[in-house]
PDB file of N, CA and C in Angstrom:
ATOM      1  N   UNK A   1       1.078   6.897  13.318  1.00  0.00           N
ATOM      2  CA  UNK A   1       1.661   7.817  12.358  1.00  0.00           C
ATOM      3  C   UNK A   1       0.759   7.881  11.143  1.00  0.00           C
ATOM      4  N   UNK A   2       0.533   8.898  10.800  1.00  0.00           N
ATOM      5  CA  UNK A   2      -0.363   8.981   9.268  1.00  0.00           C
ATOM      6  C   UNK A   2       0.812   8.970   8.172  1.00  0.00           C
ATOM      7  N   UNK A   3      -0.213   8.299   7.269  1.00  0.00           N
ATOM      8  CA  UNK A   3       0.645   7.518   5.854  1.00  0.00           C
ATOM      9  C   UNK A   3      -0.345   8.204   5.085  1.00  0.00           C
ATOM     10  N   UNK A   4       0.409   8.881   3.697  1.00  0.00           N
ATOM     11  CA  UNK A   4      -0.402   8.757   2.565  1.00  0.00           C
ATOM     12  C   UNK A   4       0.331   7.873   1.426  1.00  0.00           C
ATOM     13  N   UNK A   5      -0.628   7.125   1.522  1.00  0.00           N
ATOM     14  CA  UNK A   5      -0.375   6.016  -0.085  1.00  0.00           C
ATOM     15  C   UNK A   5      -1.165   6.272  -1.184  1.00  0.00           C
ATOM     16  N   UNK A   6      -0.113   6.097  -2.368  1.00  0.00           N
ATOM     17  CA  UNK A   6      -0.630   6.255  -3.529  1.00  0.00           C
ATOM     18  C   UNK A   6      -1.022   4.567  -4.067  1.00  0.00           C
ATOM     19  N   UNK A   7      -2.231   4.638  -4.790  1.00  0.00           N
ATOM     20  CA  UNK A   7      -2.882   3.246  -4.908  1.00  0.00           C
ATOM     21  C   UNK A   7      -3.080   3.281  -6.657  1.00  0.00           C
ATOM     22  N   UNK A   8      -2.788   2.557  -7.510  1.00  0.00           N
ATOM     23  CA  UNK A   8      -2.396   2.400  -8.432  1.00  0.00           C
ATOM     24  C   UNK A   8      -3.631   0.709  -9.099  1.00  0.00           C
ATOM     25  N   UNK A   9      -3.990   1.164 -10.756  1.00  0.00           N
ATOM     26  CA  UNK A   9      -4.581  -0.027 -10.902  1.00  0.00           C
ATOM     27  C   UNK A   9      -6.370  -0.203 -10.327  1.00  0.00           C
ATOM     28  N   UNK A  10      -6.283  -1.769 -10.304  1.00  0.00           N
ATOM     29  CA  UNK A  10      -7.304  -2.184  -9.193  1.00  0.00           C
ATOM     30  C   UNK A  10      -7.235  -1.391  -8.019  1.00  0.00           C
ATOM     31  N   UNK A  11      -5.951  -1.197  -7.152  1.00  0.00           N
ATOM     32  CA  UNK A  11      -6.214  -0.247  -5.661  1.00  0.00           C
ATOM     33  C   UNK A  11      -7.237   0.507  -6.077  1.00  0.00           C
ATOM     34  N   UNK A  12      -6.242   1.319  -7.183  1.00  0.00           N
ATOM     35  CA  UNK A  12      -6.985   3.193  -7.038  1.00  0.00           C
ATOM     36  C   UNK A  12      -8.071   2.945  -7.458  1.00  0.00           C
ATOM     37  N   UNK A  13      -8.974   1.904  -7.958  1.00  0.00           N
ATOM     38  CA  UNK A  13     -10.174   1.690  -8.492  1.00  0.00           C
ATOM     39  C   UNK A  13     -10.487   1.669  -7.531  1.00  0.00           C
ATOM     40  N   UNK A  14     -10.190   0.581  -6.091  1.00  0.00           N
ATOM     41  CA  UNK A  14     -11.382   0.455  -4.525  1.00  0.00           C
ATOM     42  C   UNK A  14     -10.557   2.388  -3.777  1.00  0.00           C
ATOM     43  N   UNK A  15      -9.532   2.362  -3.301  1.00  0.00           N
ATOM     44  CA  UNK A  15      -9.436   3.138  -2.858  1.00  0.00           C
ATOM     45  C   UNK A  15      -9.324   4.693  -2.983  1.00  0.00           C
ATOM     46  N   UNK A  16      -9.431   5.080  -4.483  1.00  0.00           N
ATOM     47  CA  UNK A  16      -8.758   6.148  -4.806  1.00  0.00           C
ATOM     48  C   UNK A  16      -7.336   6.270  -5.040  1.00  0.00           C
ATOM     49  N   UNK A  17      -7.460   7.419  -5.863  1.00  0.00           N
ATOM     50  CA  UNK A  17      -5.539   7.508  -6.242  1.00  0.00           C
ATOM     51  C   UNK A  17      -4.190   7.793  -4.866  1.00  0.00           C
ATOM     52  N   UNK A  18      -5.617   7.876  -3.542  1.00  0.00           N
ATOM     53  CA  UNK A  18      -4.428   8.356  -2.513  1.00  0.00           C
ATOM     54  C   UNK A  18      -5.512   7.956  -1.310  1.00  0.00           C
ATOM     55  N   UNK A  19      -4.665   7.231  -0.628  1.00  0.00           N
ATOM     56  CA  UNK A  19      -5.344   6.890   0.792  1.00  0.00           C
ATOM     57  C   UNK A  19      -4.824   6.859   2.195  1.00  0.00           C
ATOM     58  N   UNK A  20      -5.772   7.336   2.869  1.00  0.00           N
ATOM     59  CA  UNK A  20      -4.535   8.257   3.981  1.00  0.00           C
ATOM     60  C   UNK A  20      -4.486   7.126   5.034  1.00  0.00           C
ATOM     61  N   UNK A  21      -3.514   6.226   6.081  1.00  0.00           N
ATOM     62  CA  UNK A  21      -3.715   5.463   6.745  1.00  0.00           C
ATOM     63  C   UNK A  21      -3.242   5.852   8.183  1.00  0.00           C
ATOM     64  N   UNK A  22      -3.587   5.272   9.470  1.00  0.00           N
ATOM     65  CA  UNK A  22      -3.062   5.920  10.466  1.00  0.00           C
ATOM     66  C   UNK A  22      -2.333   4.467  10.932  1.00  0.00           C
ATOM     67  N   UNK A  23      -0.924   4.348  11.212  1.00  0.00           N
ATOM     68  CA  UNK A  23      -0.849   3.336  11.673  1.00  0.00           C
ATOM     69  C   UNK A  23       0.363   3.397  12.955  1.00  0.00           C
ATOM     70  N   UNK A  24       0.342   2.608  13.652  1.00  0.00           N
ATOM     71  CA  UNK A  24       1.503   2.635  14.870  1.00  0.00           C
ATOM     72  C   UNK A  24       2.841   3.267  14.352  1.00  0.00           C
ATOM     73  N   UNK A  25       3.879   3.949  15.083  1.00  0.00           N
ATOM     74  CA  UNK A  25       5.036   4.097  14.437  1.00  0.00           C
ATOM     75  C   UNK A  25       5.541   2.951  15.273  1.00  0.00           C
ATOM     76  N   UNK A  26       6.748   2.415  13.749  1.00  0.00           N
ATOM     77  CA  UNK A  26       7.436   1.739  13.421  1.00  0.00           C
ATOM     78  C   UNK A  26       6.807   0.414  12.437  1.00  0.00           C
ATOM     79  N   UNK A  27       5.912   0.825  12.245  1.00  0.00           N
ATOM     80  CA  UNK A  27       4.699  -0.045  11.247  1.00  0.00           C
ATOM     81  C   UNK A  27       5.607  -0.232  10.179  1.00  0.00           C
ATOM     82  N   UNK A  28       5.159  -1.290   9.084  1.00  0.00           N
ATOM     83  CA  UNK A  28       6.335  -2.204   7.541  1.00  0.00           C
ATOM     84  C   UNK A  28       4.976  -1.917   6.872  1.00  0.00           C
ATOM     85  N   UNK A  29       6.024  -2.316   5.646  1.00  0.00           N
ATOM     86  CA  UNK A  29       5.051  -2.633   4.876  1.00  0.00           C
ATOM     87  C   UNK A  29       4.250  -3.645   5.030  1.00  0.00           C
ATOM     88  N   UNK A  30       4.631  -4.793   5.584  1.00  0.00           N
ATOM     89  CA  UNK A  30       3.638  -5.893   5.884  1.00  0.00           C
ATOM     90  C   UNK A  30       2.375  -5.516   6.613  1.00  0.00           C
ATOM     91  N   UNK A  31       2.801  -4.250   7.687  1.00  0.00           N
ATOM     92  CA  UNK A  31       1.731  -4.081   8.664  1.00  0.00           C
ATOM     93  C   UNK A  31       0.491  -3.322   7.437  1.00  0.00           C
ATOM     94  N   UNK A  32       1.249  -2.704   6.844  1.00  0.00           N
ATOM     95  CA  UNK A  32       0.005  -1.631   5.706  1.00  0.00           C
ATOM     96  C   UNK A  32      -0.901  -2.018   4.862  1.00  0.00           C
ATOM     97  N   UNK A  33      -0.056  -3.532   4.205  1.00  0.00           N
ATOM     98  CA  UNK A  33      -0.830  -4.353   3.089  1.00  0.00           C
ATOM     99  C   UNK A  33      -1.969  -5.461   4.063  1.00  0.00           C
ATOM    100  N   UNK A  34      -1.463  -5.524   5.729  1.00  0.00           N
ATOM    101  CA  UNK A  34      -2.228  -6.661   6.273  1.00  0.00           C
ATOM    102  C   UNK A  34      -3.399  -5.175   6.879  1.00  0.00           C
ATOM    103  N   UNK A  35      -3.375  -4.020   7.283  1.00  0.00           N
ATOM    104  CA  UNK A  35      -4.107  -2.975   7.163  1.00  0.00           C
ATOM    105  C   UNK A  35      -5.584  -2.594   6.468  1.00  0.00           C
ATOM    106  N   UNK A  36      -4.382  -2.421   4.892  1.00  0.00           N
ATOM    107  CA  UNK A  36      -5.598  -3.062   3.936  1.00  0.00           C
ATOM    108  C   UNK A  36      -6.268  -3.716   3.669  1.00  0.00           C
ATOM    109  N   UNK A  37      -5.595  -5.024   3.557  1.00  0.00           N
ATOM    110  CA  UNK A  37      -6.395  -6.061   3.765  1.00  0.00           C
ATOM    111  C   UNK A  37      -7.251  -6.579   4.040  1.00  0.00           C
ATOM    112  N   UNK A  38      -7.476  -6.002   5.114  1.00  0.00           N
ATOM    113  CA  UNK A  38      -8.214  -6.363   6.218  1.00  0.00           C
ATOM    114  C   UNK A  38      -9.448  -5.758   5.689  1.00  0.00           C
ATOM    115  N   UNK A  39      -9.629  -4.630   5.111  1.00  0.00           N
ATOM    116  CA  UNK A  39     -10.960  -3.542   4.795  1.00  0.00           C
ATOM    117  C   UNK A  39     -11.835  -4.456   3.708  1.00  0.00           C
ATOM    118  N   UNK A  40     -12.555  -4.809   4.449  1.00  0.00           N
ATOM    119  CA  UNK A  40     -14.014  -4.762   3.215  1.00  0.00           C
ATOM    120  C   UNK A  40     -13.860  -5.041   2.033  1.00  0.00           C
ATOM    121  N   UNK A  41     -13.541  -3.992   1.477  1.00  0.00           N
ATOM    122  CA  UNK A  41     -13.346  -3.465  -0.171  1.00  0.00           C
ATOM    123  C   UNK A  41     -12.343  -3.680  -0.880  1.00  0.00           C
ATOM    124  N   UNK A  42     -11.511  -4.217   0.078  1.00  0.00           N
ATOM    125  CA  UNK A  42      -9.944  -5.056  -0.149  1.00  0.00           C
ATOM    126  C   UNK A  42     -10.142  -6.325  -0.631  1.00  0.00           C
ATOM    127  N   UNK A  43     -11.055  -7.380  -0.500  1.00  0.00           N
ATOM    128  CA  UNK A  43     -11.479  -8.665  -0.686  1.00  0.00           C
ATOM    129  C   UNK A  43     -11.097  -9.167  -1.462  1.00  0.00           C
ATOM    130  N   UNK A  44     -10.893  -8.704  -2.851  1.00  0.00           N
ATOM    131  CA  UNK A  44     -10.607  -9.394  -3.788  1.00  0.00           C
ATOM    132  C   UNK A  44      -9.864  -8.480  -4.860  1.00  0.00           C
ATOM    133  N   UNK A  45      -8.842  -7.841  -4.105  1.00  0.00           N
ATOM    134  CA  UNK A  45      -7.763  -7.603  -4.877  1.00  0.00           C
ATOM    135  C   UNK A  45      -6.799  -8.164  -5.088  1.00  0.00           C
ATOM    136  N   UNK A  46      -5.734  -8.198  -6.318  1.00  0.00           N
ATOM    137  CA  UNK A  46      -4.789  -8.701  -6.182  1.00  0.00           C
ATOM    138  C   UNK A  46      -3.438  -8.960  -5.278  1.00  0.00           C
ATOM    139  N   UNK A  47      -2.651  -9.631  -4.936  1.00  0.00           N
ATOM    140  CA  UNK A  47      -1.762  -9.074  -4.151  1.00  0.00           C
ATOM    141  C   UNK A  47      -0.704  -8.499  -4.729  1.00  0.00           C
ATOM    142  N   UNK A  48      -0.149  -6.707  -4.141  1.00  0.00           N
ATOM    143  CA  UNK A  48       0.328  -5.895  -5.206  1.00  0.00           C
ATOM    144  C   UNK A  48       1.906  -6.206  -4.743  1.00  0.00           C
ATOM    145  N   UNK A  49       2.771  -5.332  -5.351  1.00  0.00           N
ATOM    146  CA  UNK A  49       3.972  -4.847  -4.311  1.00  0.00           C
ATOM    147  C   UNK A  49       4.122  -3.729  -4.199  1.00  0.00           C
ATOM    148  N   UNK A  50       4.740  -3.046  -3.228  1.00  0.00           N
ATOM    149  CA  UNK A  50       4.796  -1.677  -2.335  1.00  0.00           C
ATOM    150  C   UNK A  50       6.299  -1.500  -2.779  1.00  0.00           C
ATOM    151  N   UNK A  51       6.178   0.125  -3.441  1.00  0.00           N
ATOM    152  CA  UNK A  51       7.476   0.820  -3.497  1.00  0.00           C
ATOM    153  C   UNK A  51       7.539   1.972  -1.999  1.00  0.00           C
ATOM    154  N   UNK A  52       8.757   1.993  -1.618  1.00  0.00           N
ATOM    155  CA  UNK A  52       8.650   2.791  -0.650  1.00  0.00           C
ATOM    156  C   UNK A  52       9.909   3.640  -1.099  1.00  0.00           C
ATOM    157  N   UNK A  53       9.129   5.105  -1.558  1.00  0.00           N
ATOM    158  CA  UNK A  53      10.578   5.743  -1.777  1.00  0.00           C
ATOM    159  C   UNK A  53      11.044   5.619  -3.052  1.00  0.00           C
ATOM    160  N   UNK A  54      10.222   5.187  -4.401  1.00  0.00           N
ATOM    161  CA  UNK A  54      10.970   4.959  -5.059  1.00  0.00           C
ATOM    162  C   UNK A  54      11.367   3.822  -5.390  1.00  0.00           C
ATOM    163  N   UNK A  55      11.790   2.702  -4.701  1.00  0.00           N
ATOM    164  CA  UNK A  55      12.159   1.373  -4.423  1.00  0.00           C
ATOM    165  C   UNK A  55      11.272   0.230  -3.979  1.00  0.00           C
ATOM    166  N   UNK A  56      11.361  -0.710  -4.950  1.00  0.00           N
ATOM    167  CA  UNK A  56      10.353  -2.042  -4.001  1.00  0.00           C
ATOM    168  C   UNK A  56      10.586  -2.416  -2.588  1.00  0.00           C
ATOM    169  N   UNK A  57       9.665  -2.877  -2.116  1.00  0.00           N
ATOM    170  CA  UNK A  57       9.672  -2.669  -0.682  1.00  0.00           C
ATOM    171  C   UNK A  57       9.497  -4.283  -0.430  1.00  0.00           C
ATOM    172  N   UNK A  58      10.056  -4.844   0.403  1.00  0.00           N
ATOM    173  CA  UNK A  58       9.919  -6.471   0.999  1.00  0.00           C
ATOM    174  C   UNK A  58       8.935  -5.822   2.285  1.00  0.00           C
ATOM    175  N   UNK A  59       8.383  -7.138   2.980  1.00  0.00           N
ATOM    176  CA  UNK A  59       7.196  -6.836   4.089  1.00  0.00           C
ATOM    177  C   UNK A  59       8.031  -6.033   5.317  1.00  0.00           C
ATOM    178  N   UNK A  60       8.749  -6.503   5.507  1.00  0.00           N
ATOM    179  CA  UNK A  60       9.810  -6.136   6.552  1.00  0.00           C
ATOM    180  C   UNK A  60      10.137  -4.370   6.658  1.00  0.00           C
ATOM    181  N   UNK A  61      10.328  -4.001   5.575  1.00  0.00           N
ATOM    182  CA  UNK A  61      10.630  -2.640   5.444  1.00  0.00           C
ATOM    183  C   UNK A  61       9.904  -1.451   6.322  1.00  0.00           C
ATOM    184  N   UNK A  62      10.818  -0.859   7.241  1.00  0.00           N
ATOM    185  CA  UNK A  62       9.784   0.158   8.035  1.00  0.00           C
ATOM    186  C   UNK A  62       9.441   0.864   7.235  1.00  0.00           C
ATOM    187  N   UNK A  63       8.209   1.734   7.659  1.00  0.00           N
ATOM    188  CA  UNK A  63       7.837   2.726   6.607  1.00  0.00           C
ATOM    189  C   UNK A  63       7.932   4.137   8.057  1.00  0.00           C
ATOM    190  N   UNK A  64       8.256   5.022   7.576  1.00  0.00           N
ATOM    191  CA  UNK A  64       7.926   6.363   8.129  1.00  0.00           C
ATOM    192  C   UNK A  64       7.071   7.709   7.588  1.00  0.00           C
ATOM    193  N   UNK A  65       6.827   8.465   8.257  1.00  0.00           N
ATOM    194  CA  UNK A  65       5.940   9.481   8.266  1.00  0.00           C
ATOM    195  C   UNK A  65       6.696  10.556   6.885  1.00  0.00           C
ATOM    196  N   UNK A  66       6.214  10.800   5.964  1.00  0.00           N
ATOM    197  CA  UNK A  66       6.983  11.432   5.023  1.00  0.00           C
ATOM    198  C   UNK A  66       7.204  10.549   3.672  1.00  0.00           C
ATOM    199  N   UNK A  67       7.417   9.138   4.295  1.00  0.00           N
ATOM    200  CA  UNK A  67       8.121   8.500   2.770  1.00  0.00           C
ATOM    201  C   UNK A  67       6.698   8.281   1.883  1.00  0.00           C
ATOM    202  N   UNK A  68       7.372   7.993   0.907  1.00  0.00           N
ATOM    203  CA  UNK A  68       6.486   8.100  -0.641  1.00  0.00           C
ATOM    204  C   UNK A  68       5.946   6.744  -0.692  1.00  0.00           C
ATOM    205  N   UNK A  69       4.956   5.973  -0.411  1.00  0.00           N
ATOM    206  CA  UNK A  69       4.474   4.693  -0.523  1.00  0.00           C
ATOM    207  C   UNK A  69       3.589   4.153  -1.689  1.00  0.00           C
ATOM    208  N   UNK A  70       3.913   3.400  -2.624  1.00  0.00           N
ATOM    209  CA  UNK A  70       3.118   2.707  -3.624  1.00  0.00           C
ATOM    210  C   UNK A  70       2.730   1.314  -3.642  1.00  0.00           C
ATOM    211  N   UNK A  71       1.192   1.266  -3.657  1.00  0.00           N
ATOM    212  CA  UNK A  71       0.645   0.010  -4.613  1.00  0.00           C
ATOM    213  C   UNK A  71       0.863  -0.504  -5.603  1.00  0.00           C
ATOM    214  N   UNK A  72       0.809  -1.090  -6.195  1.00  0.00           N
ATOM    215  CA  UNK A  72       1.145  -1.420  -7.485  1.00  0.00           C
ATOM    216  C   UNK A  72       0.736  -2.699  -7.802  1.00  0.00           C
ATOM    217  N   UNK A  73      -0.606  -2.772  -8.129  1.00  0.00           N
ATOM    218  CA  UNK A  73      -0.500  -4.849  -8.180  1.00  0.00           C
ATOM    219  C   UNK A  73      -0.006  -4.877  -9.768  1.00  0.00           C
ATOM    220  N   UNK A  74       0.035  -6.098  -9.757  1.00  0.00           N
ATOM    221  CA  UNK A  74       0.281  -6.683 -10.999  1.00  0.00           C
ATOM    222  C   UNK A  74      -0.322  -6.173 -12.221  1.00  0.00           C
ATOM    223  N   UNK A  75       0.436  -6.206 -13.325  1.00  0.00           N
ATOM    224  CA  UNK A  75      -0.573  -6.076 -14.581  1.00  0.00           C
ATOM    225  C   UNK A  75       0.138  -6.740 -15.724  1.00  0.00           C
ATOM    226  N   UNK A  76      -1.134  -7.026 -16.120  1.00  0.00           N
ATOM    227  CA  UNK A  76      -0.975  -7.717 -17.466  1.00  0.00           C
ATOM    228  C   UNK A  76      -1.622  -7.105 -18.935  1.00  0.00           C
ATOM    229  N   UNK A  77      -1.254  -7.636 -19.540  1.00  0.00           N
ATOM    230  CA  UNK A  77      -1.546  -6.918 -20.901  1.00  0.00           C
ATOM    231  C   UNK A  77      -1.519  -7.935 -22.348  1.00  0.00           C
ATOM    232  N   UNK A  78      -2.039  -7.150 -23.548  1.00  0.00           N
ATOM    233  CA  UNK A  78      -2.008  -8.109 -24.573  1.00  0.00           C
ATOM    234  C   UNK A  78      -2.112  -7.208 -25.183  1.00  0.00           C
TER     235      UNK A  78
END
């Protein structure tokens, strides 16, 4: 199933503000962030959390073709 995720932060710095993924249907979020992960250019990012829809997403969460998916790592500030 193709995913477009919006990548936020550090992401959108390696990936861009939107990155298109192809992954099995019935794929989680776990499967998307271990996806990423996996790439190269992923190496040394933070680990973020995924809104799906609007809503934080636990790993478990299916994702489908259509829903709204976000990165989001951490941030800090001063």
């Amino acid at each position: 199933m193709a995913l477009s995720v919006l990548c936020f932060a550090s992401w959108g710095d390696v990936f861009g503000p939107r990155v298109e993924v192809d992954l099995p249907a019935g794929a989680t979020v776990g499967d998307l962030l271990a996806y990423l992960a996996a790439r190269p250019e992923a190496r040394r990012l933070p680990a973020p959390l995924v809104a799906v829809n609007r809503r934080y997403a636990a790993a478990d969460v299916a994702i489908s073709p259509g829903d709204e998916i976000a990165i989001i790592p951490p941030v800090a500030g001063g």
